[in-house]
N, C-alpha and C. Protein backbone atom coordinates (compact mmCIF):
# COMPACT_ATOMS: atom_id res chain seq x y z
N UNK A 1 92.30 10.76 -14.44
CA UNK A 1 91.78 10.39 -13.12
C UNK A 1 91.74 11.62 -12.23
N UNK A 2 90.54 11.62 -11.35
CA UNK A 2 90.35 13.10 -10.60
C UNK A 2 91.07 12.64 -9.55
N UNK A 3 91.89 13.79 -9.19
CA UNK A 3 92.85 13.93 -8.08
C UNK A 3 92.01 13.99 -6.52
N UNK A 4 91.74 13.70 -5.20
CA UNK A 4 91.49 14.11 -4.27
C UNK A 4 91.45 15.58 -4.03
N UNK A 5 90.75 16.19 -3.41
CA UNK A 5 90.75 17.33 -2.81
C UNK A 5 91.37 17.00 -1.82
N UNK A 6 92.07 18.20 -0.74
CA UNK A 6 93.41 18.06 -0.03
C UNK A 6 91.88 18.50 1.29
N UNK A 7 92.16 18.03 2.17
CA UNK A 7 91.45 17.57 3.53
C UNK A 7 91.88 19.38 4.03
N UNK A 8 90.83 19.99 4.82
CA UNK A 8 91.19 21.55 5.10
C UNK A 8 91.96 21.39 6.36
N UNK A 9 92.79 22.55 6.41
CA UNK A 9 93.43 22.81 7.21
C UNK A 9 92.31 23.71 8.93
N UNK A 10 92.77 22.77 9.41
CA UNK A 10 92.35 23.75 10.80
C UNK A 10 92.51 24.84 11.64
N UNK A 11 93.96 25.01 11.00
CA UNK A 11 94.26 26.06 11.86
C UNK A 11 93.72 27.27 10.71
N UNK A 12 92.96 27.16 9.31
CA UNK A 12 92.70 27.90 8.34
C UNK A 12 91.12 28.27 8.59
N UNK A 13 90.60 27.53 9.80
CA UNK A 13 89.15 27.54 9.71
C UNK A 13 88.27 28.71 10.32
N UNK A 14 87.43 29.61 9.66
CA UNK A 14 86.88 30.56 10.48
C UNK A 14 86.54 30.32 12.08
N UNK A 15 86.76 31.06 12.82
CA UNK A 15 86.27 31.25 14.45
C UNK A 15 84.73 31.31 13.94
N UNK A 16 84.19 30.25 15.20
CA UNK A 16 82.51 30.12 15.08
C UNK A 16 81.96 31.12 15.64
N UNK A 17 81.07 32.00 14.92
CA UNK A 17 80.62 33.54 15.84
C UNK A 17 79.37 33.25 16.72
N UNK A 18 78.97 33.95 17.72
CA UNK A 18 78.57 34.17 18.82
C UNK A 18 76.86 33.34 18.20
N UNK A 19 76.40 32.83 19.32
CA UNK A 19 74.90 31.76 18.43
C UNK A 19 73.96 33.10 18.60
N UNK A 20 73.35 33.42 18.03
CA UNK A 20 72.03 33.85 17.60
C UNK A 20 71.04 33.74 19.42
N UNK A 21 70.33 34.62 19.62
CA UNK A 21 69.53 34.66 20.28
C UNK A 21 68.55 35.58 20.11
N UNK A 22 67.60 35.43 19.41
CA UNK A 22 66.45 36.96 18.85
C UNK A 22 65.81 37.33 19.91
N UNK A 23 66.12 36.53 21.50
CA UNK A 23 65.65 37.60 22.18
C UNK A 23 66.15 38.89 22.90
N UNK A 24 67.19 38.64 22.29
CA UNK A 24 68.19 39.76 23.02
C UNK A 24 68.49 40.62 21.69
N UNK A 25 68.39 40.73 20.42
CA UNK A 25 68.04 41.67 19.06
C UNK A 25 67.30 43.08 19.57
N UNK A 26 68.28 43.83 19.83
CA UNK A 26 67.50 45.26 19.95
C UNK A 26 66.62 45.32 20.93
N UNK A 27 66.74 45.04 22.08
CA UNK A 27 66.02 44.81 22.94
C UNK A 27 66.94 45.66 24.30
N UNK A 28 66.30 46.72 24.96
CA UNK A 28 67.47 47.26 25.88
C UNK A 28 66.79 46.73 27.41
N UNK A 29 67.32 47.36 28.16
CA UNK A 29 67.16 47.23 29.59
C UNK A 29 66.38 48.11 30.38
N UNK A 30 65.41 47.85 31.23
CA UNK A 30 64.37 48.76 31.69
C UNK A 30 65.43 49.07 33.52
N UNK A 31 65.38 49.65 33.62
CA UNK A 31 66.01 50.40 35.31
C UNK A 31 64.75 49.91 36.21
N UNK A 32 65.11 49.87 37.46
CA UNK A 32 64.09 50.01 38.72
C UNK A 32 63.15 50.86 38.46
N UNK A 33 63.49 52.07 38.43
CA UNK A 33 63.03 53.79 38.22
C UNK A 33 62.23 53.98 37.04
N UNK A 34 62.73 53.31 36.27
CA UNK A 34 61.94 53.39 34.95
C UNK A 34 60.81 52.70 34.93
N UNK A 35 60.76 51.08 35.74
CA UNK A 35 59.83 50.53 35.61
C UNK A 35 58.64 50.61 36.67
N UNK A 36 59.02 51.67 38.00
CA UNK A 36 58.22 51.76 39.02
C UNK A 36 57.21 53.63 38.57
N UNK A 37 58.04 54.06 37.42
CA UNK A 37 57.66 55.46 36.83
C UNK A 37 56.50 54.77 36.04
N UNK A 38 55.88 53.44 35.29
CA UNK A 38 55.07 53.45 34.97
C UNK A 38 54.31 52.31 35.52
N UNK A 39 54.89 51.60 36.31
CA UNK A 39 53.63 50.77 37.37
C UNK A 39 53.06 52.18 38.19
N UNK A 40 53.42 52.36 38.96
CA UNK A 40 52.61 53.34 39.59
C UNK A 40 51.83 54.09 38.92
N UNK A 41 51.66 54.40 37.04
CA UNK A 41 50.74 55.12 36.88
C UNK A 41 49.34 53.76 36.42
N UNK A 42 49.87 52.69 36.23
CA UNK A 42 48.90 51.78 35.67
C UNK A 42 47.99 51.03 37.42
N UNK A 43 49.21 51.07 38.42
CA UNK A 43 48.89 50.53 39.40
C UNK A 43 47.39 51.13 40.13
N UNK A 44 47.10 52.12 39.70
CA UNK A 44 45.73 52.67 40.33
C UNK A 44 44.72 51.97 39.40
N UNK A 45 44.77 52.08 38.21
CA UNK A 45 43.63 51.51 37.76
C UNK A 45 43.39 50.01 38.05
N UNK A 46 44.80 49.18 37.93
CA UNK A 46 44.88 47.68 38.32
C UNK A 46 44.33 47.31 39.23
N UNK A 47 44.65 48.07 40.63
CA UNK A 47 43.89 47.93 41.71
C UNK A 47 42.71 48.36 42.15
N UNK A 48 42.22 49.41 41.27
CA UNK A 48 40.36 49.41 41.59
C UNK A 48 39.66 47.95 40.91
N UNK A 49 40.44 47.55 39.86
CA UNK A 49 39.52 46.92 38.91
C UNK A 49 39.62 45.68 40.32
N UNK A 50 40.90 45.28 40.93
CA UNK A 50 40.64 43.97 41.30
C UNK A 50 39.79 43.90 43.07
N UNK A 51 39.81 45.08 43.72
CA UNK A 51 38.99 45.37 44.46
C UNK A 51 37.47 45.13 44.52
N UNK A 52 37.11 45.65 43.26
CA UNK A 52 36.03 45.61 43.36
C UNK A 52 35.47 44.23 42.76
N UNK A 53 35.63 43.19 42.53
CA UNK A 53 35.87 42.02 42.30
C UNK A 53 34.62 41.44 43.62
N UNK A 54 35.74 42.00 44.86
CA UNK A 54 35.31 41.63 46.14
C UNK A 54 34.67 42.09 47.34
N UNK A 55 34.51 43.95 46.34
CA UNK A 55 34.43 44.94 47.37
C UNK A 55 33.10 44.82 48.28
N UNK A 56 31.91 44.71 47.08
CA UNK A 56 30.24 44.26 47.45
C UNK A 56 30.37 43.13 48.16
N UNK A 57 31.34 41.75 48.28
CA UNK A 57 31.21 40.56 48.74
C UNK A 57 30.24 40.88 50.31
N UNK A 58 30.70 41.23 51.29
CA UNK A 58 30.45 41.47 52.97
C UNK A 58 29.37 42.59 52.61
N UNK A 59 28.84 43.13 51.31
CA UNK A 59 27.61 44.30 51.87
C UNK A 59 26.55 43.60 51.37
N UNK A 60 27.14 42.31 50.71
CA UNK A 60 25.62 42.28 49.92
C UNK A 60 24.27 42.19 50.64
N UNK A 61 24.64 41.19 51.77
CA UNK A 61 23.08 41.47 52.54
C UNK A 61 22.52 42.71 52.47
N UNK A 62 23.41 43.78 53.55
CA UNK A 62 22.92 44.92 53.40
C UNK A 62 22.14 45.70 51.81
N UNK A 63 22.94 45.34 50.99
CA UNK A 63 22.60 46.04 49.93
C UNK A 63 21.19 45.09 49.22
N UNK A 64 20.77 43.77 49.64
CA UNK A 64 19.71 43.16 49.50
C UNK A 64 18.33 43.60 50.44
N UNK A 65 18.84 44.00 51.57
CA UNK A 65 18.37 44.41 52.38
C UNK A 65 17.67 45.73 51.64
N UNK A 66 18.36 46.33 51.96
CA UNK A 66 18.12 47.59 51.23
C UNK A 66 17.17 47.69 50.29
N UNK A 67 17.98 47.01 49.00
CA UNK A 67 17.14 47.09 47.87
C UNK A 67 15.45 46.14 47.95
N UNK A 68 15.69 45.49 48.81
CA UNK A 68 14.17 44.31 48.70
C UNK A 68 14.44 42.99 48.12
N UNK A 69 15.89 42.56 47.36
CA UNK A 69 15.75 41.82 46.69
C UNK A 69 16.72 40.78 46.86
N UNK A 70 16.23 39.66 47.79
CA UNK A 70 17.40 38.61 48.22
C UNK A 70 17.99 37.88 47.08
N UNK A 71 16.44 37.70 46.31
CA UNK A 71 17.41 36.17 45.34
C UNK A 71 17.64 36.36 44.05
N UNK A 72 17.97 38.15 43.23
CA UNK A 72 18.76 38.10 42.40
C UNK A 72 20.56 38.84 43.28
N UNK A 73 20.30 38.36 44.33
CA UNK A 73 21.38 39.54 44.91
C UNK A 73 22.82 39.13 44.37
N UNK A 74 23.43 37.43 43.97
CA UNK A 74 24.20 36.68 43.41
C UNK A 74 24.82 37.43 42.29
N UNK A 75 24.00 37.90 41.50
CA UNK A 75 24.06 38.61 40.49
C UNK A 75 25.28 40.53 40.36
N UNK A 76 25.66 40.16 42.04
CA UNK A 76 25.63 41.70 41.92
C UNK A 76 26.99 41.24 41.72
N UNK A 77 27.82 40.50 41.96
CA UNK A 77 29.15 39.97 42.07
C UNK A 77 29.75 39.37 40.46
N UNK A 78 28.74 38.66 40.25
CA UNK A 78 28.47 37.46 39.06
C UNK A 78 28.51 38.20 37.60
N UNK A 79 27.43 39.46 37.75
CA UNK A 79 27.63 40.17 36.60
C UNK A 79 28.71 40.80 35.99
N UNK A 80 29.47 41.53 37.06
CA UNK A 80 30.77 42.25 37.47
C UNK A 80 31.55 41.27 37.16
N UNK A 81 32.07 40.28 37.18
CA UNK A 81 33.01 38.96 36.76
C UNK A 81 32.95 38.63 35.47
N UNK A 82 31.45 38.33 34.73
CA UNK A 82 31.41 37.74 33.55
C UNK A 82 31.66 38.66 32.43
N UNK A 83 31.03 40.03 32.91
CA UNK A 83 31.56 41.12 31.71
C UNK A 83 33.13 41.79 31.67
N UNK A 84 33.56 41.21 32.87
CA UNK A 84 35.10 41.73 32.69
C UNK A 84 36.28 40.63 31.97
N UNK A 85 35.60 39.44 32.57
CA UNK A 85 36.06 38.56 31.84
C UNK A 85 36.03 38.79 30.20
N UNK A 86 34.80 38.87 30.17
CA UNK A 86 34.29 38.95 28.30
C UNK A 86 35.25 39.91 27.80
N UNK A 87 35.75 40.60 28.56
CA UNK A 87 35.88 42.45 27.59
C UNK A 87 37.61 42.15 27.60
N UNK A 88 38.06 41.19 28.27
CA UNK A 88 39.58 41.22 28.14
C UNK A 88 40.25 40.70 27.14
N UNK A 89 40.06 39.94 26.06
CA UNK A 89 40.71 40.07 24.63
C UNK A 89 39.74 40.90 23.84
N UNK A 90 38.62 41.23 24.11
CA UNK A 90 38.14 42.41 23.15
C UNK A 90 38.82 43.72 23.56
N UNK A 91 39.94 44.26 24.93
CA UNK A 91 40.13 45.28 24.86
C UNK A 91 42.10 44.79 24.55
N UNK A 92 42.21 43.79 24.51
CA UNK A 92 43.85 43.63 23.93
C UNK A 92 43.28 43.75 22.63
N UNK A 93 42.69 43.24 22.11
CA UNK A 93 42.37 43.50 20.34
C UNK A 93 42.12 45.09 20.29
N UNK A 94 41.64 45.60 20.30
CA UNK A 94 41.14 47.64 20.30
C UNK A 94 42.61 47.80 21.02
N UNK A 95 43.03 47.55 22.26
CA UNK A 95 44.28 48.08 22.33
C UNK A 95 45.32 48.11 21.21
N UNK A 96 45.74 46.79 20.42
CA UNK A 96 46.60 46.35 19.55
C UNK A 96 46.22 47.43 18.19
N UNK A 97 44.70 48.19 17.64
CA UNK A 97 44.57 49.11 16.67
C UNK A 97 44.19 50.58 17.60
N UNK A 98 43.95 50.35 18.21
CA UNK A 98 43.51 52.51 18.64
C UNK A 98 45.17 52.75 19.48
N UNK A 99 45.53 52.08 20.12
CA UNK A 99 46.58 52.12 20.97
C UNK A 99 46.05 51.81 22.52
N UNK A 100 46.98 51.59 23.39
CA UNK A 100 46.81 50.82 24.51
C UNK A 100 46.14 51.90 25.38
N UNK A 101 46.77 52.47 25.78
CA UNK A 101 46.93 54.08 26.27
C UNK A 101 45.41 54.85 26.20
N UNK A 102 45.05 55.09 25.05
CA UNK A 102 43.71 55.19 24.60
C UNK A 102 42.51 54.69 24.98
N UNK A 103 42.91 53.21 24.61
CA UNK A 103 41.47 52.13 25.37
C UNK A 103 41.51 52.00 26.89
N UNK A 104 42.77 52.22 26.96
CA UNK A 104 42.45 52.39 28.79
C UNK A 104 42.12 53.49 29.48
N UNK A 105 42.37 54.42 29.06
CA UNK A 105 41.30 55.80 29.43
C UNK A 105 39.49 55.76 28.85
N UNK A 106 39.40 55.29 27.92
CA UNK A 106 37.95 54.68 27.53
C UNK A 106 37.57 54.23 28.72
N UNK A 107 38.36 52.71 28.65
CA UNK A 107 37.65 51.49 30.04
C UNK A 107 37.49 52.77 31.40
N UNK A 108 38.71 53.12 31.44
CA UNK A 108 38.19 53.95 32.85
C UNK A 108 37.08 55.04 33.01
N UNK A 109 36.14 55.24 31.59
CA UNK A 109 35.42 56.13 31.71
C UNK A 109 34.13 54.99 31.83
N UNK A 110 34.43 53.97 30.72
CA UNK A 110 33.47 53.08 31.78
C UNK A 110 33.03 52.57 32.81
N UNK A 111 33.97 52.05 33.29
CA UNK A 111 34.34 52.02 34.88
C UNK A 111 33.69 52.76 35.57
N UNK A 112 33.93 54.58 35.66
CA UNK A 112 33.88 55.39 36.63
C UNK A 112 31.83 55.84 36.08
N UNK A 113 31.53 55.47 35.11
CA UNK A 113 30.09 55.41 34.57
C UNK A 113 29.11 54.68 35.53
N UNK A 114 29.80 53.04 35.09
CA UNK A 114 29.21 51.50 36.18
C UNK A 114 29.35 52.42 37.45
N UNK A 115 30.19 52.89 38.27
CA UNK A 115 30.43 53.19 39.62
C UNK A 115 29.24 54.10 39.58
N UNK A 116 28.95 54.89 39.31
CA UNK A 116 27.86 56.04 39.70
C UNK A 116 26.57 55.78 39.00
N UNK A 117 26.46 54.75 38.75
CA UNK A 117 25.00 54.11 37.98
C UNK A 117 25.05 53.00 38.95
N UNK A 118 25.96 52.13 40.32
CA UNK A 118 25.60 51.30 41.17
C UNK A 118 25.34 52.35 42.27
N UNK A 119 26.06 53.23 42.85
CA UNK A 119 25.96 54.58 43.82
C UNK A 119 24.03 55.11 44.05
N UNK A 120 23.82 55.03 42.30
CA UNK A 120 22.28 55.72 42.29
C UNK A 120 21.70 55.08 42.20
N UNK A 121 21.67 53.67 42.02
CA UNK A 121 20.40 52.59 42.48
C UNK A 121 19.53 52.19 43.02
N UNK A 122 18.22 52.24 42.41
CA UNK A 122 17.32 52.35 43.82
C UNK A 122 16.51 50.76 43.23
N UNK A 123 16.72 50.25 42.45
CA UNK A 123 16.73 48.80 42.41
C UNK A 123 17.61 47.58 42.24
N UNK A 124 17.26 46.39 42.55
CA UNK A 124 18.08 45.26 41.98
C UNK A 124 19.38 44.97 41.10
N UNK A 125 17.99 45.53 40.01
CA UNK A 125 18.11 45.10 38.52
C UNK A 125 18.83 46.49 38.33
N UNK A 126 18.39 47.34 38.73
CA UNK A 126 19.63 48.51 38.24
C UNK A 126 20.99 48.36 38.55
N UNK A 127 21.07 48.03 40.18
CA UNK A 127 22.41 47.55 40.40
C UNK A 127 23.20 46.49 39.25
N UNK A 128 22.52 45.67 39.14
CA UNK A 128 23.09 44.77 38.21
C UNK A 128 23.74 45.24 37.59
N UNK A 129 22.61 45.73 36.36
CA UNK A 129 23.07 46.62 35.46
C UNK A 129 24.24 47.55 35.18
N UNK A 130 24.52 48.47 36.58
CA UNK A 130 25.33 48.80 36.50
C UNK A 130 26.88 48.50 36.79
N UNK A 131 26.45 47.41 37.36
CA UNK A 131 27.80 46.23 37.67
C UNK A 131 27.69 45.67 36.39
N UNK A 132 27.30 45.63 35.84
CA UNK A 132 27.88 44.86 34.40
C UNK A 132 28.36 45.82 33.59
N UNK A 133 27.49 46.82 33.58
CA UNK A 133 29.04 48.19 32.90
C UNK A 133 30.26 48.39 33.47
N UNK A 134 30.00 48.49 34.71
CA UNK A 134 31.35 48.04 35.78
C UNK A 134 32.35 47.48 35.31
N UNK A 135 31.93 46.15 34.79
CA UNK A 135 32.64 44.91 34.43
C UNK A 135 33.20 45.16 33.47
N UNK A 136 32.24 46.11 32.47
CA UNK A 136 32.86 46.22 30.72
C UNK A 136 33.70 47.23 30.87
N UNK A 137 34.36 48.19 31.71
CA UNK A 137 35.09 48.70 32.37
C UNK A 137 36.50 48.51 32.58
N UNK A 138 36.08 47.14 33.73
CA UNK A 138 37.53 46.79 34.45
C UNK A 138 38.30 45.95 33.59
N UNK A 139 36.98 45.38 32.87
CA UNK A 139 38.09 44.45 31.78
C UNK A 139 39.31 45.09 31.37
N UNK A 140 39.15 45.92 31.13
CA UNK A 140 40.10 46.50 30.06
C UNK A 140 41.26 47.14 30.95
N UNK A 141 40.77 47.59 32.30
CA UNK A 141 41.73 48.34 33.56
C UNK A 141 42.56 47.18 33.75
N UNK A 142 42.64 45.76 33.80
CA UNK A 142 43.42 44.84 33.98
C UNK A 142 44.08 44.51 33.06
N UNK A 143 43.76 44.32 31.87
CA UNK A 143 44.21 43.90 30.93
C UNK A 143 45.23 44.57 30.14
N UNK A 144 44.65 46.43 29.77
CA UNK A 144 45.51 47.40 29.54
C UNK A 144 46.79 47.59 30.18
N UNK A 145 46.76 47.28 31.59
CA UNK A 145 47.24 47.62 32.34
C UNK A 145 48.43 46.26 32.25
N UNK A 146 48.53 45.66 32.34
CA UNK A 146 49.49 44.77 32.20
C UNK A 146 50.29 44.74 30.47
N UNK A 147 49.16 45.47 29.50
CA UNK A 147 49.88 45.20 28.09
C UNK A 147 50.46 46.41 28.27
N UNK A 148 50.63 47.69 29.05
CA UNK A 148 51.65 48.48 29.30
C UNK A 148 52.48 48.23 29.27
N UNK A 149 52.70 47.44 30.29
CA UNK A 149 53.83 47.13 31.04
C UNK A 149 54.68 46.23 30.59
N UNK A 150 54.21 45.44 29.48
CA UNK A 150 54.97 44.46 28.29
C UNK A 150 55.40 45.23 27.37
N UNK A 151 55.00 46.39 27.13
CA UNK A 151 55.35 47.42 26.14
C UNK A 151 56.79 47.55 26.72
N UNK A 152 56.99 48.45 28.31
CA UNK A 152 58.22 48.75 28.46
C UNK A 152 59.20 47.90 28.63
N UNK A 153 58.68 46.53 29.32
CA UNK A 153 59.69 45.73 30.08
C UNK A 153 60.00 44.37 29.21
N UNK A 154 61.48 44.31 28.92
CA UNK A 154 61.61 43.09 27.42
C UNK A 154 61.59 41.87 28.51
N UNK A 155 61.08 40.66 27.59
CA UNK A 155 60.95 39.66 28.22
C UNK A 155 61.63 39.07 29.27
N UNK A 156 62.93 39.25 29.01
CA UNK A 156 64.52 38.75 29.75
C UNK A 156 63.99 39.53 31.17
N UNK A 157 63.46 40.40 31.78
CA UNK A 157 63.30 40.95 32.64
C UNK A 157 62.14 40.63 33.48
N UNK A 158 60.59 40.61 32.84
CA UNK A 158 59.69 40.40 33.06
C UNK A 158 59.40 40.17 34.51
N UNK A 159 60.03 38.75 34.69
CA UNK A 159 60.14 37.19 35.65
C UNK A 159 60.61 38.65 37.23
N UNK A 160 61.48 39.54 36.94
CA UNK A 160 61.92 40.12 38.10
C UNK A 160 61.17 41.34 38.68
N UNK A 161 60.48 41.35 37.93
CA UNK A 161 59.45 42.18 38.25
C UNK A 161 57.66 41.67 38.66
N UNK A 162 57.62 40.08 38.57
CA UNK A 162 56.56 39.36 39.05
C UNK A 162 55.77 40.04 40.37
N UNK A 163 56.72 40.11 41.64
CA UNK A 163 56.49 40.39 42.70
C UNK A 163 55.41 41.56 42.79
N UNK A 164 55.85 42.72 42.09
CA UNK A 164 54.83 44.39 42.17
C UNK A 164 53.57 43.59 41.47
N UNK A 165 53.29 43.05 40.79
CA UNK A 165 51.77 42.56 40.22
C UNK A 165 51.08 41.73 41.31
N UNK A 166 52.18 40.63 41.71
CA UNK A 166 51.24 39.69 42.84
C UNK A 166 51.46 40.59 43.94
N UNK A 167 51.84 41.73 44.46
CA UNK A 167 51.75 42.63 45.76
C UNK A 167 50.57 43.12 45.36
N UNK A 168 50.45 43.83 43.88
CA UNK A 168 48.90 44.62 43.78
C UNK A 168 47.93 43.73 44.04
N UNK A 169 48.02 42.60 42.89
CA UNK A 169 46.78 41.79 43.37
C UNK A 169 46.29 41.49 44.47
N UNK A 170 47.66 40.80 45.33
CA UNK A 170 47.19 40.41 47.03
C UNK A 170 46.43 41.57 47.69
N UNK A 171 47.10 42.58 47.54
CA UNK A 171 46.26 43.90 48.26
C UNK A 171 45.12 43.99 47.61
N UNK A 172 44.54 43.80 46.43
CA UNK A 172 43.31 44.43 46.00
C UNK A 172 42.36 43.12 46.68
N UNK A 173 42.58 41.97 46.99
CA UNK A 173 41.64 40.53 47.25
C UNK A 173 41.70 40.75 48.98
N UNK A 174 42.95 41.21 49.56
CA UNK A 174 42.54 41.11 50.67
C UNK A 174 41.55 42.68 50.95
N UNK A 175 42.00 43.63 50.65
CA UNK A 175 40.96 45.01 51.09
C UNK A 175 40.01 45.48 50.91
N UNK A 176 39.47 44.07 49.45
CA UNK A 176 38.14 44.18 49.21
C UNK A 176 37.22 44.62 49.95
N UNK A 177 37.04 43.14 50.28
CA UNK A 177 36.17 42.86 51.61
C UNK A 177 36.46 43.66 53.12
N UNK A 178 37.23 43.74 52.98
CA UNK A 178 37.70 44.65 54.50
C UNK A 178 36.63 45.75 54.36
N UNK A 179 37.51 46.42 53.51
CA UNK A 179 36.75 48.13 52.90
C UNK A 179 35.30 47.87 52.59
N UNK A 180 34.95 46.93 52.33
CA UNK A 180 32.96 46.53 52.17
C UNK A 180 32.90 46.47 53.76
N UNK A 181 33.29 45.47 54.07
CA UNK A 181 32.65 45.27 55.81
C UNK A 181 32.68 46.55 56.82
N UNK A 182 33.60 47.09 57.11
CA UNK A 182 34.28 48.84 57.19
C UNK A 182 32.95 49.52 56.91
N UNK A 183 32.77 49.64 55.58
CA UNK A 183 31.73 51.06 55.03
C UNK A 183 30.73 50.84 55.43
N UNK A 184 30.50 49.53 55.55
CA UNK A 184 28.69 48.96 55.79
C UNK A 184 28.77 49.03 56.91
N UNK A 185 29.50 49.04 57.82
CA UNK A 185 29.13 48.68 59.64
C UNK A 185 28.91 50.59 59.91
N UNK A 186 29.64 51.52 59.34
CA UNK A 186 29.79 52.88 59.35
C UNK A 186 28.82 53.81 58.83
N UNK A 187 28.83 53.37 57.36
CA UNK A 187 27.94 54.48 56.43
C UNK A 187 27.30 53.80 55.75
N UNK A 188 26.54 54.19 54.55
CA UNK A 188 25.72 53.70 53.65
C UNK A 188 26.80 52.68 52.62
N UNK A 189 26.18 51.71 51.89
CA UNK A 189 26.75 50.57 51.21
C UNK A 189 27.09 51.65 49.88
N UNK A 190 26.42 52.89 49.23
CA UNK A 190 26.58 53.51 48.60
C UNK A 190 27.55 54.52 48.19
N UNK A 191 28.33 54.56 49.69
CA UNK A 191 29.57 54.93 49.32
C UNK A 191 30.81 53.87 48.82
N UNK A 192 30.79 52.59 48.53
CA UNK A 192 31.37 51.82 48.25
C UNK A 192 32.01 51.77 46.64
N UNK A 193 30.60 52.08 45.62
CA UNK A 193 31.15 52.46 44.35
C UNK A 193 31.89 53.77 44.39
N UNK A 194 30.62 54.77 44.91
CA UNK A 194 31.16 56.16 44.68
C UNK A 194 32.33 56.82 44.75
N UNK A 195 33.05 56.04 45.76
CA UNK A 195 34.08 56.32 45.68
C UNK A 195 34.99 55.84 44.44
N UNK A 196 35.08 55.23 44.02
CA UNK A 196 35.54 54.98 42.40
C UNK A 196 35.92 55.88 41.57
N UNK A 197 34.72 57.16 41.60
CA UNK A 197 34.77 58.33 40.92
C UNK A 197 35.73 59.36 41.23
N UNK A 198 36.01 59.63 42.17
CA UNK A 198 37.13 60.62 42.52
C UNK A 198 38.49 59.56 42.09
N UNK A 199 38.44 58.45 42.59
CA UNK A 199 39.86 57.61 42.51
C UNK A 199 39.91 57.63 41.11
N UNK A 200 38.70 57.11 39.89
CA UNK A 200 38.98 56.98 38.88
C UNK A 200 39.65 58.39 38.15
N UNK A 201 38.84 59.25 38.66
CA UNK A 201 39.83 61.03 37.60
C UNK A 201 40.85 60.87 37.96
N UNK A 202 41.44 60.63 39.33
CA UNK A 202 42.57 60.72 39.61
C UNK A 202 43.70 59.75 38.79
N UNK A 203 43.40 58.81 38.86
CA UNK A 203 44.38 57.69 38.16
C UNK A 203 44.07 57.99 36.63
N UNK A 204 42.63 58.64 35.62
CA UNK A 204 43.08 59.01 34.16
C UNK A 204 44.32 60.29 34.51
């Protein structure tokens, strides 16, 4: 007849070790300093891209005016939106194989391209045009620009650093339009892109 096994002793029982959390696996801690050393270099491009979103909003008359052409003028805003939209998982995908870093100096050469192809417009349809390179541009200035910043900062942190993104954004939606209404009551609507170009060398 098989004997019982003897019931374990408790005071014999391993200590239960610490639970598992893989988000904290090799994962270190980003500083204030550390993380304001590379917002501030992404923060220039972040904020042209979302500026100009809104910048044309208050010139467009003028710039319809100008050009002759009231009723594709919708277009000058519309184009600039749909191609930036489009280009933002096509530039996290090219970011994820060329490197991040890379495609975002690209986008900004696009960018600063669209800007001085809307500057020299002497039609509509060119404007467009060049607001939709614009667009294929900023996509990537927003998008890059935030997969930076996931690069340095581990998740556990993220949430405390919310604030510097919604400060850029708020500033780029409210000064849009300011800085359009501003240039147009002053100077030509054409300094509105152009300026892009000096800001853009500066921030590659």
């Amino acid at each position: 007849m098989t004997m019982p096994s003897p019931a374990p002793d408790p005071a014999h029982q391993p200590a239960p070790g610490p639970a598992f959390d893989p988000g904290s696996a090799n994962e270190r801690t980003v500083t204030t300093r550390e993380f304001l050393q590379i917002f501030t270099a992404v923060m220039l491009p972040m904020l042209m891209a979302i500026i100009d979103q809104t910048l044309l909003a208050t010139a467009t008359p003028v710039i319809a005016a100008d050009l002759g052409d009231l009723f594709n003028s919708s277009w000058i805003a519309t184009a600039y939106l749909l191609a930036s939209a489009t280009m933002v998982p096509v530039y996290g995908r090219l970011g994820d194989r060329y490197g991040r870093r890379r495609m975002l100096l690209i986008a900004m050469g696009v960018f600063i391209a669209g800007s001085l192809g809307c500057a020299a417009s002497q039609s509509m349809m060119q404007l467009i045009a060049s607001r939709t390179v614009q667009g294929l541009g900023a996509g990537g200035l927003m998008s890059l620009s935030f997969a930076l910043i996931g690069e340095l900062v581990p998740p556990r942190q993220r949430v405390s650093y919310q604030a510097y993104f919604a400060i850029n954004s708020m500033a780029g939606n409210i000064l849009g339009p300011m800085i359009g209404g501003l240039v147009v009551a002053h100077v030509s609507w054409r300094w509105l892109p152009a300026v892009n170009i000096p800001l853009g060398v500066l921030a590659t």
